[in-house]
C-alpha atoms as a PDB file:
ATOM      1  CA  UNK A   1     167.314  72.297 105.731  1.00  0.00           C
ATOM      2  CA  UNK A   2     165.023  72.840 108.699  1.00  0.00           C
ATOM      3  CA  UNK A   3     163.285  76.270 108.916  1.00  0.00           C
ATOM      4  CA  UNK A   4     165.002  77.260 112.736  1.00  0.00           C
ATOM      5  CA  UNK A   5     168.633  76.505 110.655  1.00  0.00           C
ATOM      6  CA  UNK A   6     167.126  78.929 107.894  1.00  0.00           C
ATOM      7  CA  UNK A   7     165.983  81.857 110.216  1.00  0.00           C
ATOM      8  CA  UNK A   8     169.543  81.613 111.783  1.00  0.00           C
ATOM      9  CA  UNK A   9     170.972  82.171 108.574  1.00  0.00           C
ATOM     10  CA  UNK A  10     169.618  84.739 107.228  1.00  0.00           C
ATOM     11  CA  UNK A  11     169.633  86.524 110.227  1.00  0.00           C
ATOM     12  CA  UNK A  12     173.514  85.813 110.578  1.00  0.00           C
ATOM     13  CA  UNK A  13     174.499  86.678 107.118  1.00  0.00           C
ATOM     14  CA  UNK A  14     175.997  89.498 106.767  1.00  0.00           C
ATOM     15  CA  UNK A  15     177.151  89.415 102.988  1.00  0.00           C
ATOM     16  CA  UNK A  16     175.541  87.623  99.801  1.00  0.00           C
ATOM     17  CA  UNK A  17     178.279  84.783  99.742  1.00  0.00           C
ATOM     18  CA  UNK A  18     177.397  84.748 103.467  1.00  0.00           C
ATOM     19  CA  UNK A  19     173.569  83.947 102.602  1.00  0.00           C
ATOM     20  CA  UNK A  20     174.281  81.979  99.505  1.00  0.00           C
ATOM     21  CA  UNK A  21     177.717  80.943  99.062  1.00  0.00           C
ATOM     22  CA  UNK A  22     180.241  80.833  96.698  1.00  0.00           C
ATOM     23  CA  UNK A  23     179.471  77.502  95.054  1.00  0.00           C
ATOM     24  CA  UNK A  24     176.025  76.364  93.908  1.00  0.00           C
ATOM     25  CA  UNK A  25     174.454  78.991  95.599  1.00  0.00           C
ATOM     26  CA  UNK A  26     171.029  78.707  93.221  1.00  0.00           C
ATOM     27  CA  UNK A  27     170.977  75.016  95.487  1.00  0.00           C
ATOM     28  CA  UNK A  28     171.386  77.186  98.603  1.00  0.00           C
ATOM     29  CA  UNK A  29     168.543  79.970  97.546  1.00  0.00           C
ATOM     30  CA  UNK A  30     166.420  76.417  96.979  1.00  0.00           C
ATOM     31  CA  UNK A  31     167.040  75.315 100.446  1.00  0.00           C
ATOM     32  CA  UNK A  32     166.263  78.484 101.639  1.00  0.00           C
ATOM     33  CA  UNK A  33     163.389  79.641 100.077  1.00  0.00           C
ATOM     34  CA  UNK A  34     161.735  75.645 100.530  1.00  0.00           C
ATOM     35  CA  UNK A  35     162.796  76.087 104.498  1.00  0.00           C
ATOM     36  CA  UNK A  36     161.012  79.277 105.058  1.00  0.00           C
ATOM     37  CA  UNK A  37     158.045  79.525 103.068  1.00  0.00           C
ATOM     38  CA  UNK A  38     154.909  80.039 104.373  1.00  0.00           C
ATOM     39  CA  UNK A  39     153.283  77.032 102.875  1.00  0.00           C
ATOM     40  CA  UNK A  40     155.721  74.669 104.944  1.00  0.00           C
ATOM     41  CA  UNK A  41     155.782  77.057 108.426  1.00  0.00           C
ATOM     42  CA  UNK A  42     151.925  77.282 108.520  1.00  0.00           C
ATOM     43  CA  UNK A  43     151.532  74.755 111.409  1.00  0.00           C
ATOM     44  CA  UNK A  44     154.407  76.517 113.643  1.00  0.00           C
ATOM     45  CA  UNK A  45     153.820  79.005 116.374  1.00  0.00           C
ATOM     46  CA  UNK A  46     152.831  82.738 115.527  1.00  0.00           C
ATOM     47  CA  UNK A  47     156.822  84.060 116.504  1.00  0.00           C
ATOM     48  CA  UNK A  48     158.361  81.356 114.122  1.00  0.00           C
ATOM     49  CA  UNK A  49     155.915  82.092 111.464  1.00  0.00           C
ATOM     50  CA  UNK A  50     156.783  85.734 111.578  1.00  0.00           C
ATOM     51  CA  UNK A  51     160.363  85.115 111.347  1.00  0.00           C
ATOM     52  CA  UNK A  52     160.402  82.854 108.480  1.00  0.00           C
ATOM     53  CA  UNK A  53     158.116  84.793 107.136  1.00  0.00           C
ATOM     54  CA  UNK A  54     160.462  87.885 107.507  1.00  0.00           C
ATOM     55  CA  UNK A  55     164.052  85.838 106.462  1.00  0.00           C
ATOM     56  CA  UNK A  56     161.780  84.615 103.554  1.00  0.00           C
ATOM     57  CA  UNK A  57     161.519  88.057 102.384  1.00  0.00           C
ATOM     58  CA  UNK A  58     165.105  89.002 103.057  1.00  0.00           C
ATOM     59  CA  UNK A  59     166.182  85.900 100.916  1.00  0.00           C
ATOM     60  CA  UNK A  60     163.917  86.291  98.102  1.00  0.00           C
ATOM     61  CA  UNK A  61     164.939  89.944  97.534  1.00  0.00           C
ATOM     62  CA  UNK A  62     168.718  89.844  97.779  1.00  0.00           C
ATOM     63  CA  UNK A  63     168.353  87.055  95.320  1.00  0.00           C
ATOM     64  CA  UNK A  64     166.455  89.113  93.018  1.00  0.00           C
ATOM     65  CA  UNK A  65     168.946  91.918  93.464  1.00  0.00           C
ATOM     66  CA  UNK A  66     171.416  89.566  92.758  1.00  0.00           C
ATOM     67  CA  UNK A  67     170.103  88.313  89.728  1.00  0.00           C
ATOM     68  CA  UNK A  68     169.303  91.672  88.095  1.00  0.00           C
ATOM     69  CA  UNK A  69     172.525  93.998  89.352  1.00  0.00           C
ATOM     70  CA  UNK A  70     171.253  97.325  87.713  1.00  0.00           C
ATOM     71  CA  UNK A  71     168.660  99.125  89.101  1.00  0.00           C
ATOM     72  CA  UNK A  72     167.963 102.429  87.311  1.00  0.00           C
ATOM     73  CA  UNK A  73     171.088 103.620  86.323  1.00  0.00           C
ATOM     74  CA  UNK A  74     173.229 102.001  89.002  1.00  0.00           C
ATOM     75  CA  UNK A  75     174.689  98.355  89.031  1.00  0.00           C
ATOM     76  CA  UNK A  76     174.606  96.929  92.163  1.00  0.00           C
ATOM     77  CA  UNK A  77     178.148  96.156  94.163  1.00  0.00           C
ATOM     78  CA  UNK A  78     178.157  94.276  97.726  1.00  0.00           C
ATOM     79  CA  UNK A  79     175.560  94.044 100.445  1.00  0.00           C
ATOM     80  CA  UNK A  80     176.950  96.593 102.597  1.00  0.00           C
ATOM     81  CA  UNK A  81     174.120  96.491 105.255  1.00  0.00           C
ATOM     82  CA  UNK A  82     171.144  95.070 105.876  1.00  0.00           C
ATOM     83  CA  UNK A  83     168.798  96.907 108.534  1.00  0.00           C
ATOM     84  CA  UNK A  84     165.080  96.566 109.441  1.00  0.00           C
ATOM     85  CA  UNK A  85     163.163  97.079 106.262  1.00  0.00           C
ATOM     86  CA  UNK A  86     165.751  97.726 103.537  1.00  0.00           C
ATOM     87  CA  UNK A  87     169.328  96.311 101.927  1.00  0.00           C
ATOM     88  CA  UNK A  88     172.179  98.800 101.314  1.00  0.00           C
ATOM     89  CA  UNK A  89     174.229  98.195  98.005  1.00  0.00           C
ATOM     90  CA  UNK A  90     177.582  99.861  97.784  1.00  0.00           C
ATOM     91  CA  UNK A  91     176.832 101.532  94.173  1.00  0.00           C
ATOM     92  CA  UNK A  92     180.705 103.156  93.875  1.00  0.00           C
ATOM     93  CA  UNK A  93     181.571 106.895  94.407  1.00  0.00           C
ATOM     94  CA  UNK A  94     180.901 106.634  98.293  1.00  0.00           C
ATOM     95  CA  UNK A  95     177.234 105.972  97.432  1.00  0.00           C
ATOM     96  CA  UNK A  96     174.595 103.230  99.391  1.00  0.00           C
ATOM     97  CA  UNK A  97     171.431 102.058  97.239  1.00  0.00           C
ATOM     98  CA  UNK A  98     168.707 101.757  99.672  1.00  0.00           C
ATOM     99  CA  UNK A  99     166.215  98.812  98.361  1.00  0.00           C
ATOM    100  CA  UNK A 100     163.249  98.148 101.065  1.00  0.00           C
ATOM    101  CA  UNK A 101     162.388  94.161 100.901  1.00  0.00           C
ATOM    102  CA  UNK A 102     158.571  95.205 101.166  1.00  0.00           C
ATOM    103  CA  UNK A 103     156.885  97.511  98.696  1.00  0.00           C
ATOM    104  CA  UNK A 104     154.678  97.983 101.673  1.00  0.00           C
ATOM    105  CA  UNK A 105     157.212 100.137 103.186  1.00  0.00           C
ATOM    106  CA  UNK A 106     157.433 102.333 100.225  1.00  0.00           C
ATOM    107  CA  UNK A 107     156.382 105.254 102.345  1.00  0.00           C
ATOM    108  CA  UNK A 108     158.538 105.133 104.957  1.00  0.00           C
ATOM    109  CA  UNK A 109     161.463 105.525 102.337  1.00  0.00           C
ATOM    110  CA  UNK A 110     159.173 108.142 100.912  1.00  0.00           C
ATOM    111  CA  UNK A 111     159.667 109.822 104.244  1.00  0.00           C
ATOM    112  CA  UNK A 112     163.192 109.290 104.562  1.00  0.00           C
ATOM    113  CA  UNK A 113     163.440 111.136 101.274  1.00  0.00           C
ATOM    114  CA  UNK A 114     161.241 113.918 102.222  1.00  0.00           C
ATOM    115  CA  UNK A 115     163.099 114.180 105.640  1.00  0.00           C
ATOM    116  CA  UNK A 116     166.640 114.173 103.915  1.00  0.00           C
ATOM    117  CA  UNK A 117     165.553 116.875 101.811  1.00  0.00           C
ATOM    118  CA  UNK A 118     164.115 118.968 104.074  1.00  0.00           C
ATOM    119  CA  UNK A 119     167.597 119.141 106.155  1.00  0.00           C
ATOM    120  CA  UNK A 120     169.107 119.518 103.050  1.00  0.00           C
ATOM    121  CA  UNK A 121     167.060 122.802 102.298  1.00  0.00           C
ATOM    122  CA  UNK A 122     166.472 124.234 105.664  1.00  0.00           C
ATOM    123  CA  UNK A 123     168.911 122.820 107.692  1.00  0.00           C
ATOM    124  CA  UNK A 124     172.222 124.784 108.955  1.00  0.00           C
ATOM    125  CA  UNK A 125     174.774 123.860 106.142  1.00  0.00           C
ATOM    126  CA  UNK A 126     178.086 123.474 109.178  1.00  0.00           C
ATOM    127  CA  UNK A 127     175.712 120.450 110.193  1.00  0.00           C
ATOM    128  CA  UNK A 128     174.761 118.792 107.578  1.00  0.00           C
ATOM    129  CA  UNK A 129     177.826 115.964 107.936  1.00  0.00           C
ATOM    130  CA  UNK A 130     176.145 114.646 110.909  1.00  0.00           C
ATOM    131  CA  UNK A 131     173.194 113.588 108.401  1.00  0.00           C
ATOM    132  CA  UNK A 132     173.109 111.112 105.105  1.00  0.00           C
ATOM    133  CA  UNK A 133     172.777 112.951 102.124  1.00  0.00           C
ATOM    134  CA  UNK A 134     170.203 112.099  99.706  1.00  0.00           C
ATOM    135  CA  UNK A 135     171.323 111.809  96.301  1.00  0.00           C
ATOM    136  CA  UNK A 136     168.246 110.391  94.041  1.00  0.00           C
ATOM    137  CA  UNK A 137     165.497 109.197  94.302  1.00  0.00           C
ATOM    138  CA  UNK A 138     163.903 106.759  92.052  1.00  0.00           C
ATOM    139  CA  UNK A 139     160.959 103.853  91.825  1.00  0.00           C
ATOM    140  CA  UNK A 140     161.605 100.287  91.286  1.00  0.00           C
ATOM    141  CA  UNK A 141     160.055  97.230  89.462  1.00  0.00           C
ATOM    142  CA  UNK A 142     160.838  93.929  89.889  1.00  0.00           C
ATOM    143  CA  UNK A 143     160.547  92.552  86.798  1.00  0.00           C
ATOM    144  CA  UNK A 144     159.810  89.108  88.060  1.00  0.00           C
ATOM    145  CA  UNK A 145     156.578  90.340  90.285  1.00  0.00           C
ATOM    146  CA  UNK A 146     155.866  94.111  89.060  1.00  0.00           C
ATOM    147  CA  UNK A 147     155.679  95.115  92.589  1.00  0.00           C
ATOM    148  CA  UNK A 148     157.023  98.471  93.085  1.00  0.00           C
ATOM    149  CA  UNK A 149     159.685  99.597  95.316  1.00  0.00           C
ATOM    150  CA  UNK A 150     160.393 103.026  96.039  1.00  0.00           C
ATOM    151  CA  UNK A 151     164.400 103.881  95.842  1.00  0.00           C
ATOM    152  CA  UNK A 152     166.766 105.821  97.492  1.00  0.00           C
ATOM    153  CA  UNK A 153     170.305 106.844  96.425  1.00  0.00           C
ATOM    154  CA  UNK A 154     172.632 108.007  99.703  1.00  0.00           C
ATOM    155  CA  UNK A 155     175.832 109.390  99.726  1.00  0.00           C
ATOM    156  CA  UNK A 156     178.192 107.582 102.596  1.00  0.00           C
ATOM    157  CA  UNK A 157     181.680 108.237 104.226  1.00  0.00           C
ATOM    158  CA  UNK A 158     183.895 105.538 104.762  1.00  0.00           C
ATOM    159  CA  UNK A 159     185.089 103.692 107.915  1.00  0.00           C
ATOM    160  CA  UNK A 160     181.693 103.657 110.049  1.00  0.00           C
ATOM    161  CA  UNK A 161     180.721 101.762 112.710  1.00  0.00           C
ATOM    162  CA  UNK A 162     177.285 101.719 114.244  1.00  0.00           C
ATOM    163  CA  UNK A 163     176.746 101.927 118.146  1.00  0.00           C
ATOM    164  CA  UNK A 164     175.962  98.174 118.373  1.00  0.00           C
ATOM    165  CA  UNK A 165     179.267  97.599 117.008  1.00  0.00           C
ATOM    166  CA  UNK A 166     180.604 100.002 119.489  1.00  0.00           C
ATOM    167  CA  UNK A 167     179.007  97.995 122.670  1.00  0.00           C
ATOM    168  CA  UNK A 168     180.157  94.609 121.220  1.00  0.00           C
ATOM    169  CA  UNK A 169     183.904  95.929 121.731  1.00  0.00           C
ATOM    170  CA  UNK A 170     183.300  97.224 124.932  1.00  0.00           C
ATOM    171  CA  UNK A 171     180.816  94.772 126.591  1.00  0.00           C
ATOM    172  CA  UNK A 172     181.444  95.940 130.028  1.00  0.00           C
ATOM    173  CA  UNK A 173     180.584  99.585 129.263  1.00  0.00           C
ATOM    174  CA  UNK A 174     182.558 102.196 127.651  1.00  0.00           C
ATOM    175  CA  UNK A 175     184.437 104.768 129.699  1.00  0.00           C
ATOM    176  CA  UNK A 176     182.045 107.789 130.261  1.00  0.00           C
ATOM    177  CA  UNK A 177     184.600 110.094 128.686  1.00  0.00           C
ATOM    178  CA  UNK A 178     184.396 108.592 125.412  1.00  0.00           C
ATOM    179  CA  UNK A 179     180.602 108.428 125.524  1.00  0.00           C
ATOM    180  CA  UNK A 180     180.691 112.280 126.136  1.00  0.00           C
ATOM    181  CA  UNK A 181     181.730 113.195 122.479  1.00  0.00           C
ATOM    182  CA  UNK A 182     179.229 110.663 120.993  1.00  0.00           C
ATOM    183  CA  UNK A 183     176.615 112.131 123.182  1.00  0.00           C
ATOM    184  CA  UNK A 184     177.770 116.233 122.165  1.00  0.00           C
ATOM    185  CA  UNK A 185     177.814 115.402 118.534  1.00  0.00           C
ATOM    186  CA  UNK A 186     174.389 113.028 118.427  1.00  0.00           C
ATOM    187  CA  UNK A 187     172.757 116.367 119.966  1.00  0.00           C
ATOM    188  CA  UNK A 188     174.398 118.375 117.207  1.00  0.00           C
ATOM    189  CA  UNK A 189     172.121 116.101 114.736  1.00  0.00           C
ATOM    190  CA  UNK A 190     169.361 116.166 116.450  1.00  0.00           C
ATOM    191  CA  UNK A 191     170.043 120.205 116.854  1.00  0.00           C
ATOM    192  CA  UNK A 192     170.385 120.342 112.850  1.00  0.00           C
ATOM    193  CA  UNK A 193     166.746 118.100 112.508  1.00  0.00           C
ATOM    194  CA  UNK A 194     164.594 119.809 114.926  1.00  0.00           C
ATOM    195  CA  UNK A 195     165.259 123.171 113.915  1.00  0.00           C
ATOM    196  CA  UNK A 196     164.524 122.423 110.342  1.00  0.00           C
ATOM    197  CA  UNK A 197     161.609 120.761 111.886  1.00  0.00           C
ATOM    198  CA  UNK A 198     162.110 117.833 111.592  1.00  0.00           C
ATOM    199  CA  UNK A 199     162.009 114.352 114.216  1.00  0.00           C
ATOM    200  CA  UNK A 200     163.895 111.474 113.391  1.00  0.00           C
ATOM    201  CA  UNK A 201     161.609 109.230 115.299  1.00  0.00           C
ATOM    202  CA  UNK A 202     164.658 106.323 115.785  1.00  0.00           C
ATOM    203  CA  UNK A 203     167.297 107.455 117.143  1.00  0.00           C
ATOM    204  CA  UNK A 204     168.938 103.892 118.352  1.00  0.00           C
ATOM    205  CA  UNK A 205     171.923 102.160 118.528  1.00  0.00           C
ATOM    206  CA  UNK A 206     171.484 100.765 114.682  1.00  0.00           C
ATOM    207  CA  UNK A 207     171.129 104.233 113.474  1.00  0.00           C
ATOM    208  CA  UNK A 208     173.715 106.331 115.531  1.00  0.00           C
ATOM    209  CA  UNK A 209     177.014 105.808 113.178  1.00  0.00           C
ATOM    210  CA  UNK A 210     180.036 106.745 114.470  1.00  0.00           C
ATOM    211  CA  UNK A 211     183.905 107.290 112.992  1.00  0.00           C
ATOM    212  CA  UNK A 212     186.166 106.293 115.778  1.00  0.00           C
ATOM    213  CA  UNK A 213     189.766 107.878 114.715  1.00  0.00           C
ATOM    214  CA  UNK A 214     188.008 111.784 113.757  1.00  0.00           C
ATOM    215  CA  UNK A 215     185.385 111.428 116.819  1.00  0.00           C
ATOM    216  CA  UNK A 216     182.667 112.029 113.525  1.00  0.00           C
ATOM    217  CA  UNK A 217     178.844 111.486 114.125  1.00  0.00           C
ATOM    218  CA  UNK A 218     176.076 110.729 111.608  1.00  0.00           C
ATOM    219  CA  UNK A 219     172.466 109.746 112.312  1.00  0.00           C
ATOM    220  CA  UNK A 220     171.122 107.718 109.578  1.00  0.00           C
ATOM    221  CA  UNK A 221     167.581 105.792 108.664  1.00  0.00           C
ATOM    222  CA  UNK A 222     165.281 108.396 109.004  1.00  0.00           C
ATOM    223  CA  UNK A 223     162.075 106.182 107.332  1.00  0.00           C
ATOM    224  CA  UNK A 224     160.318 106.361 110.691  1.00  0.00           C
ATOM    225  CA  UNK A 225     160.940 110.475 110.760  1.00  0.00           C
ATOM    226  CA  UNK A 226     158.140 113.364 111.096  1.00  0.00           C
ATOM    227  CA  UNK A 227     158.199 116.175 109.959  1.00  0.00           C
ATOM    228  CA  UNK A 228     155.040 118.577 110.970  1.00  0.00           C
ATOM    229  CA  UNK A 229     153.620 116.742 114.258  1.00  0.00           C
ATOM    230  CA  UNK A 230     151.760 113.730 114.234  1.00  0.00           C
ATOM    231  CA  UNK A 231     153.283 110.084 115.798  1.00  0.00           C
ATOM    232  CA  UNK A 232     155.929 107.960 114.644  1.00  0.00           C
ATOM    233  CA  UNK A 233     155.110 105.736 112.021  1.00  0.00           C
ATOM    234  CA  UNK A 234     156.541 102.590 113.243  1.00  0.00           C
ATOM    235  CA  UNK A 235     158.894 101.000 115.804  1.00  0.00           C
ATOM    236  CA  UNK A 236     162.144  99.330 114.702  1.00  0.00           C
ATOM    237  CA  UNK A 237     161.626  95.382 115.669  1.00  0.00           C
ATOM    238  CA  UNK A 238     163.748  94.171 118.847  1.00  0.00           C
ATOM    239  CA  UNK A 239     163.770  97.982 120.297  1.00  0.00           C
ATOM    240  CA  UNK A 240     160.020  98.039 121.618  1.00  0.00           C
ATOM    241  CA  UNK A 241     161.544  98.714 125.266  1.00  0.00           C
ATOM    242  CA  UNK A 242     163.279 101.976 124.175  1.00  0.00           C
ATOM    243  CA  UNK A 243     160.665 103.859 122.938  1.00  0.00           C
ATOM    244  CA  UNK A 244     159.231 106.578 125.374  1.00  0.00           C
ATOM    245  CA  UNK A 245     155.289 106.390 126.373  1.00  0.00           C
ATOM    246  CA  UNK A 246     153.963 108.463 123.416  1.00  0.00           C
ATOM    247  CA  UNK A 247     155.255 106.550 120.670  1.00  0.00           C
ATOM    248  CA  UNK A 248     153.982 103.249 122.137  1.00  0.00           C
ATOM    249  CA  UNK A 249     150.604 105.140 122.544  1.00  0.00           C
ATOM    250  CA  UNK A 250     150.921 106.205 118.464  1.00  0.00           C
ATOM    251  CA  UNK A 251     150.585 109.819 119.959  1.00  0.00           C
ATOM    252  CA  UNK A 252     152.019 112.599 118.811  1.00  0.00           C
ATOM    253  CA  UNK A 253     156.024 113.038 118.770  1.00  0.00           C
ATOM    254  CA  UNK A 254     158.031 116.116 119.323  1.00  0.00           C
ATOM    255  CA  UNK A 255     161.805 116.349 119.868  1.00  0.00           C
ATOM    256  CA  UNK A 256     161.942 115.689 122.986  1.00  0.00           C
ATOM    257  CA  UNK A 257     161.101 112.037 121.550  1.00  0.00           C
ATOM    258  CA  UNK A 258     164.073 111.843 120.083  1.00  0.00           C
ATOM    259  CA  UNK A 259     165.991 113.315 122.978  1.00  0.00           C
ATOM    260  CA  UNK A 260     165.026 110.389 125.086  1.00  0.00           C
ATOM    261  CA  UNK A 261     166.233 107.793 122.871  1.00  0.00           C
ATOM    262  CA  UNK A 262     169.096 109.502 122.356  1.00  0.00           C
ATOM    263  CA  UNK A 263     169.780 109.023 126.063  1.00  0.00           C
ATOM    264  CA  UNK A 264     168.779 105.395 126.070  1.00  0.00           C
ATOM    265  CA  UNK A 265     171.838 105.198 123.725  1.00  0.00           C
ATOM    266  CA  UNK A 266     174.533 106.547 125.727  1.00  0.00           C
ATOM    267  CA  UNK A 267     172.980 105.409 129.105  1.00  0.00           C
ATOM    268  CA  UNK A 268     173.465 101.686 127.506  1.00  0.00           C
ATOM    269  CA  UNK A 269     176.770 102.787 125.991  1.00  0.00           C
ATOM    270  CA  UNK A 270     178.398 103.256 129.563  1.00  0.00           C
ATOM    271  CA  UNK A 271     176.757 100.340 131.103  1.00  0.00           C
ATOM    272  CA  UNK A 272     177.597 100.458 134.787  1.00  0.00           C
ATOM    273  CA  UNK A 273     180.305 103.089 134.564  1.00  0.00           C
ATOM    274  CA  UNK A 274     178.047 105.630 134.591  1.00  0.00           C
ATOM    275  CA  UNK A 275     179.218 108.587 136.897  1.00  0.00           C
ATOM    276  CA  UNK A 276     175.873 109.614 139.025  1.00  0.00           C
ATOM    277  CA  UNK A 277     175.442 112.749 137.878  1.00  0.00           C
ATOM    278  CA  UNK A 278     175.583 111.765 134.219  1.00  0.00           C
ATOM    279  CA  UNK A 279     172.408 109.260 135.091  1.00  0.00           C
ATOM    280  CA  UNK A 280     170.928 112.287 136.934  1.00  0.00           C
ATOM    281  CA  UNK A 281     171.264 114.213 133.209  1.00  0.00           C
ATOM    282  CA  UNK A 282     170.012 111.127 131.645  1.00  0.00           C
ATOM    283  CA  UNK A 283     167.180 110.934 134.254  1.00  0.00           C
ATOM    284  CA  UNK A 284     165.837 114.543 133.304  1.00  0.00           C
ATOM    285  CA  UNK A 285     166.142 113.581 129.501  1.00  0.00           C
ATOM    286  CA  UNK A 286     163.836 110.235 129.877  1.00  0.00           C
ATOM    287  CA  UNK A 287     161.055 111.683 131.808  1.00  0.00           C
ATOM    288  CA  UNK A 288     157.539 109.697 131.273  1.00  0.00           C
ATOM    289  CA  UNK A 289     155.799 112.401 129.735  1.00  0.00           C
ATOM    290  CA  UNK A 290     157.138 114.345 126.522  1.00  0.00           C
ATOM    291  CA  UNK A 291     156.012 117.932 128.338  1.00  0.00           C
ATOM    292  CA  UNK A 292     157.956 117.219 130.818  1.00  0.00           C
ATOM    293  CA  UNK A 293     161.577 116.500 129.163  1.00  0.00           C
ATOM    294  CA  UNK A 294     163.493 118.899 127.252  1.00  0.00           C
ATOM    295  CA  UNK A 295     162.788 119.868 123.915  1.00  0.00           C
ATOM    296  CA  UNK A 296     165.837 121.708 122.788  1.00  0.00           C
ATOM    297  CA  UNK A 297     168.766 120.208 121.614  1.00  0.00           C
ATOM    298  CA  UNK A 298     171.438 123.009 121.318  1.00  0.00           C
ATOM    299  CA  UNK A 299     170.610 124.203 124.965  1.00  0.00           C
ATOM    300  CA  UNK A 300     170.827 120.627 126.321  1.00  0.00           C
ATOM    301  CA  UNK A 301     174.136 120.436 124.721  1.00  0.00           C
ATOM    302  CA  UNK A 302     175.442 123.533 126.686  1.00  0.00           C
ATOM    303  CA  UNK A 303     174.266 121.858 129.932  1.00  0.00           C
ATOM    304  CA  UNK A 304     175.670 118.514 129.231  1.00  0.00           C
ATOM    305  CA  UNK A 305     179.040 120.036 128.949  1.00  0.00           C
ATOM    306  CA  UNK A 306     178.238 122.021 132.095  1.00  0.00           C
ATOM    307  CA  UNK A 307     178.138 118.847 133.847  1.00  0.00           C
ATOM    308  CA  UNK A 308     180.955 117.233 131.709  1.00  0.00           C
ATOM    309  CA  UNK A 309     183.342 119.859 132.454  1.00  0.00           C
ATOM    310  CA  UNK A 310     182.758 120.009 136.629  1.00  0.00           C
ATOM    311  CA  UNK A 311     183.380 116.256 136.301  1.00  0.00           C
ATOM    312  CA  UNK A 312     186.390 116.393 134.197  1.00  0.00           C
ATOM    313  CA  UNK A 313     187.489 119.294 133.960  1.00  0.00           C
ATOM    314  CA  UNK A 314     188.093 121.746 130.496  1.00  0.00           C
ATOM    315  CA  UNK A 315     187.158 119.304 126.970  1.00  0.00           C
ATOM    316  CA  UNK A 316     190.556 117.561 125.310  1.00  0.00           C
ATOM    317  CA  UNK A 317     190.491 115.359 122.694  1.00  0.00           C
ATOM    318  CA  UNK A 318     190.281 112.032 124.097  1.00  0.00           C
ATOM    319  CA  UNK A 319     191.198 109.241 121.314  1.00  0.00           C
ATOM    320  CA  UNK A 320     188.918 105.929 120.826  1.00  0.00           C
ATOM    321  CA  UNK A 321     189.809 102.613 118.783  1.00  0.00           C
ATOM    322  CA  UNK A 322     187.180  99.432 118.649  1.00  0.00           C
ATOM    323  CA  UNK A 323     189.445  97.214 119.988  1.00  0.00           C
ATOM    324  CA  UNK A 324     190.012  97.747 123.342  1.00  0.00           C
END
């Protein structure tokens, strides 16, 4: 197997019998693992080394995690996703296993814990749906390296679907009237964090999970959060571009950080059927400079539907379905 037919993969699969197979699938974690490792990609440019380097790692830990179902006291069901630095495992009861593929990234799971907690404790209660809920916490070793990974336990609701999912139904935009709940309830989250002080720090498409029939929000992966000032930790790969000017200068975040992403995401959402003075809201949410854009969630919610409301008139419910 050449190593470009092993990135593509990996970075296709979206299930273990995806990745593996059904049938010899030790062969298939072979191929893999003898495609992508660094030993045999050495001599290839610096992007293909860094992502065989990164499907490498993605192959070698689902494999483990395959091997050894239980970790702590919960065995292991299907992939259920697998995001930037971590793979979710649907552990039963409406519950996601959260294993990071590095142990270098055990403190931005250490965040995501200490973020989810703090909402949990000091955030209004009527909002806390919007956000996962985190049920343990636990550490990790793989008993085939001792390297430690830190663990967390989340619970889940069924049926959602995250915004990229959203986009790839409606490729030509989606009707601003549908983007308007998605937009009222992802400033309801981001409401809920900041006033429990808290900044998510990645509010993007991958993370904004919606529930199409009951118009529900919730804003998940919150490794790259903050929570008493300071800058963002890291960016998620592939969404350099969205990030406003002081997390690419690692300076400090507020929530108007996350207000400006948030925008990025519904801005994209509606494509090029964007009314104009929807962009003009968007505009005064995206400003360069963090000073400078609005740092209040719950007050920028009661403006948006000021200009939702002389556009269309009084709110109704409006229903949405993925497949358009």
């Amino acid at each position: 197997m050449r190593t470009a037919e092993a990135i593509r993969l990996v970075a296709a699969a979206r299930t273990d019998d995806d990745l593996f197979g059904t049938d010899r699938s030790a062969r298939r974690y072979r191929e893999l693992v003898a495609a992508l490792h660094p030993d045999r990609t050495q001599a290839a440019d610096a992007a293909v080394r860094a992502d065989a380097t990164d499907a490498y790692v993605r192959v070698t830990t689902r494999w483990r995690a395959r091997q050894a179902p239980v970790l702590g006291d919960y065995r292991l069901g299907r992939l259920a996703h697998s995001g930037d630095l971590a793979d979710l495992y649907d552990v039963g009861d409406d519950r996601l296993l959260k294993l990071p593929r590095r142990p270098t990234d055990n403190d931005l799971m250490a965040r995501e814990a200490h973020a989810l907690r703090t909402l949990a404790e000091h955030g209004d209660p009527r909002y806390l749906p919007y956000v996962p809920r985190l049920v343990e916490e636990f550490r990790h070793s793989d008993a085939a390296t001792g390297a430690e990974r830190r663990v967390n336990v989340l619970a889940t609701a069924p049926g959602l679907h995250d915004l990229t999912e959203v986009r790839r139904a409606y490729p030509d935009g989606l009707d601003a009237r549908d983007v308007a709940w998605m937009w009222r309830r992802l400033l309801v989250a981001l409401g809920l964090a900041h006033r429990a002080g808290v900044v998510h720090g990645a509010v993007l498409p991958p993370h904004v999970l919606i529930e199409p029939a009951e118009h529900g929000v919730v804003l998940v992966d919150w490794c790259c959060s903050v929570t008493g000032g300071g800058a963002v930790p890291a960016l998620v790969p592939g969404y350099e571009k969205w990030y406003p000017a002081e997390v690419l200068a690692k300076g400090p975040c507020g929530p108007g950080t996350d207000i400006a992403t948030a925008t990025a995401c519904m801005t994209w959402l509606m494509g090029g059927r964007a009314p104009r003075e929807l962009l003009d809201f968007a505009h005064g949410c995206r400003q360069r400079f963090l000073a400078n854009r609005p740092d209040d969630a719950w007050r920028l919610l009661r403006e948006l539907d000021e200009v939702l409301e002389r556009l269309y008139g009084p709110r109704t419910f409006r229903p949405f379905t993925l497949n358009p």
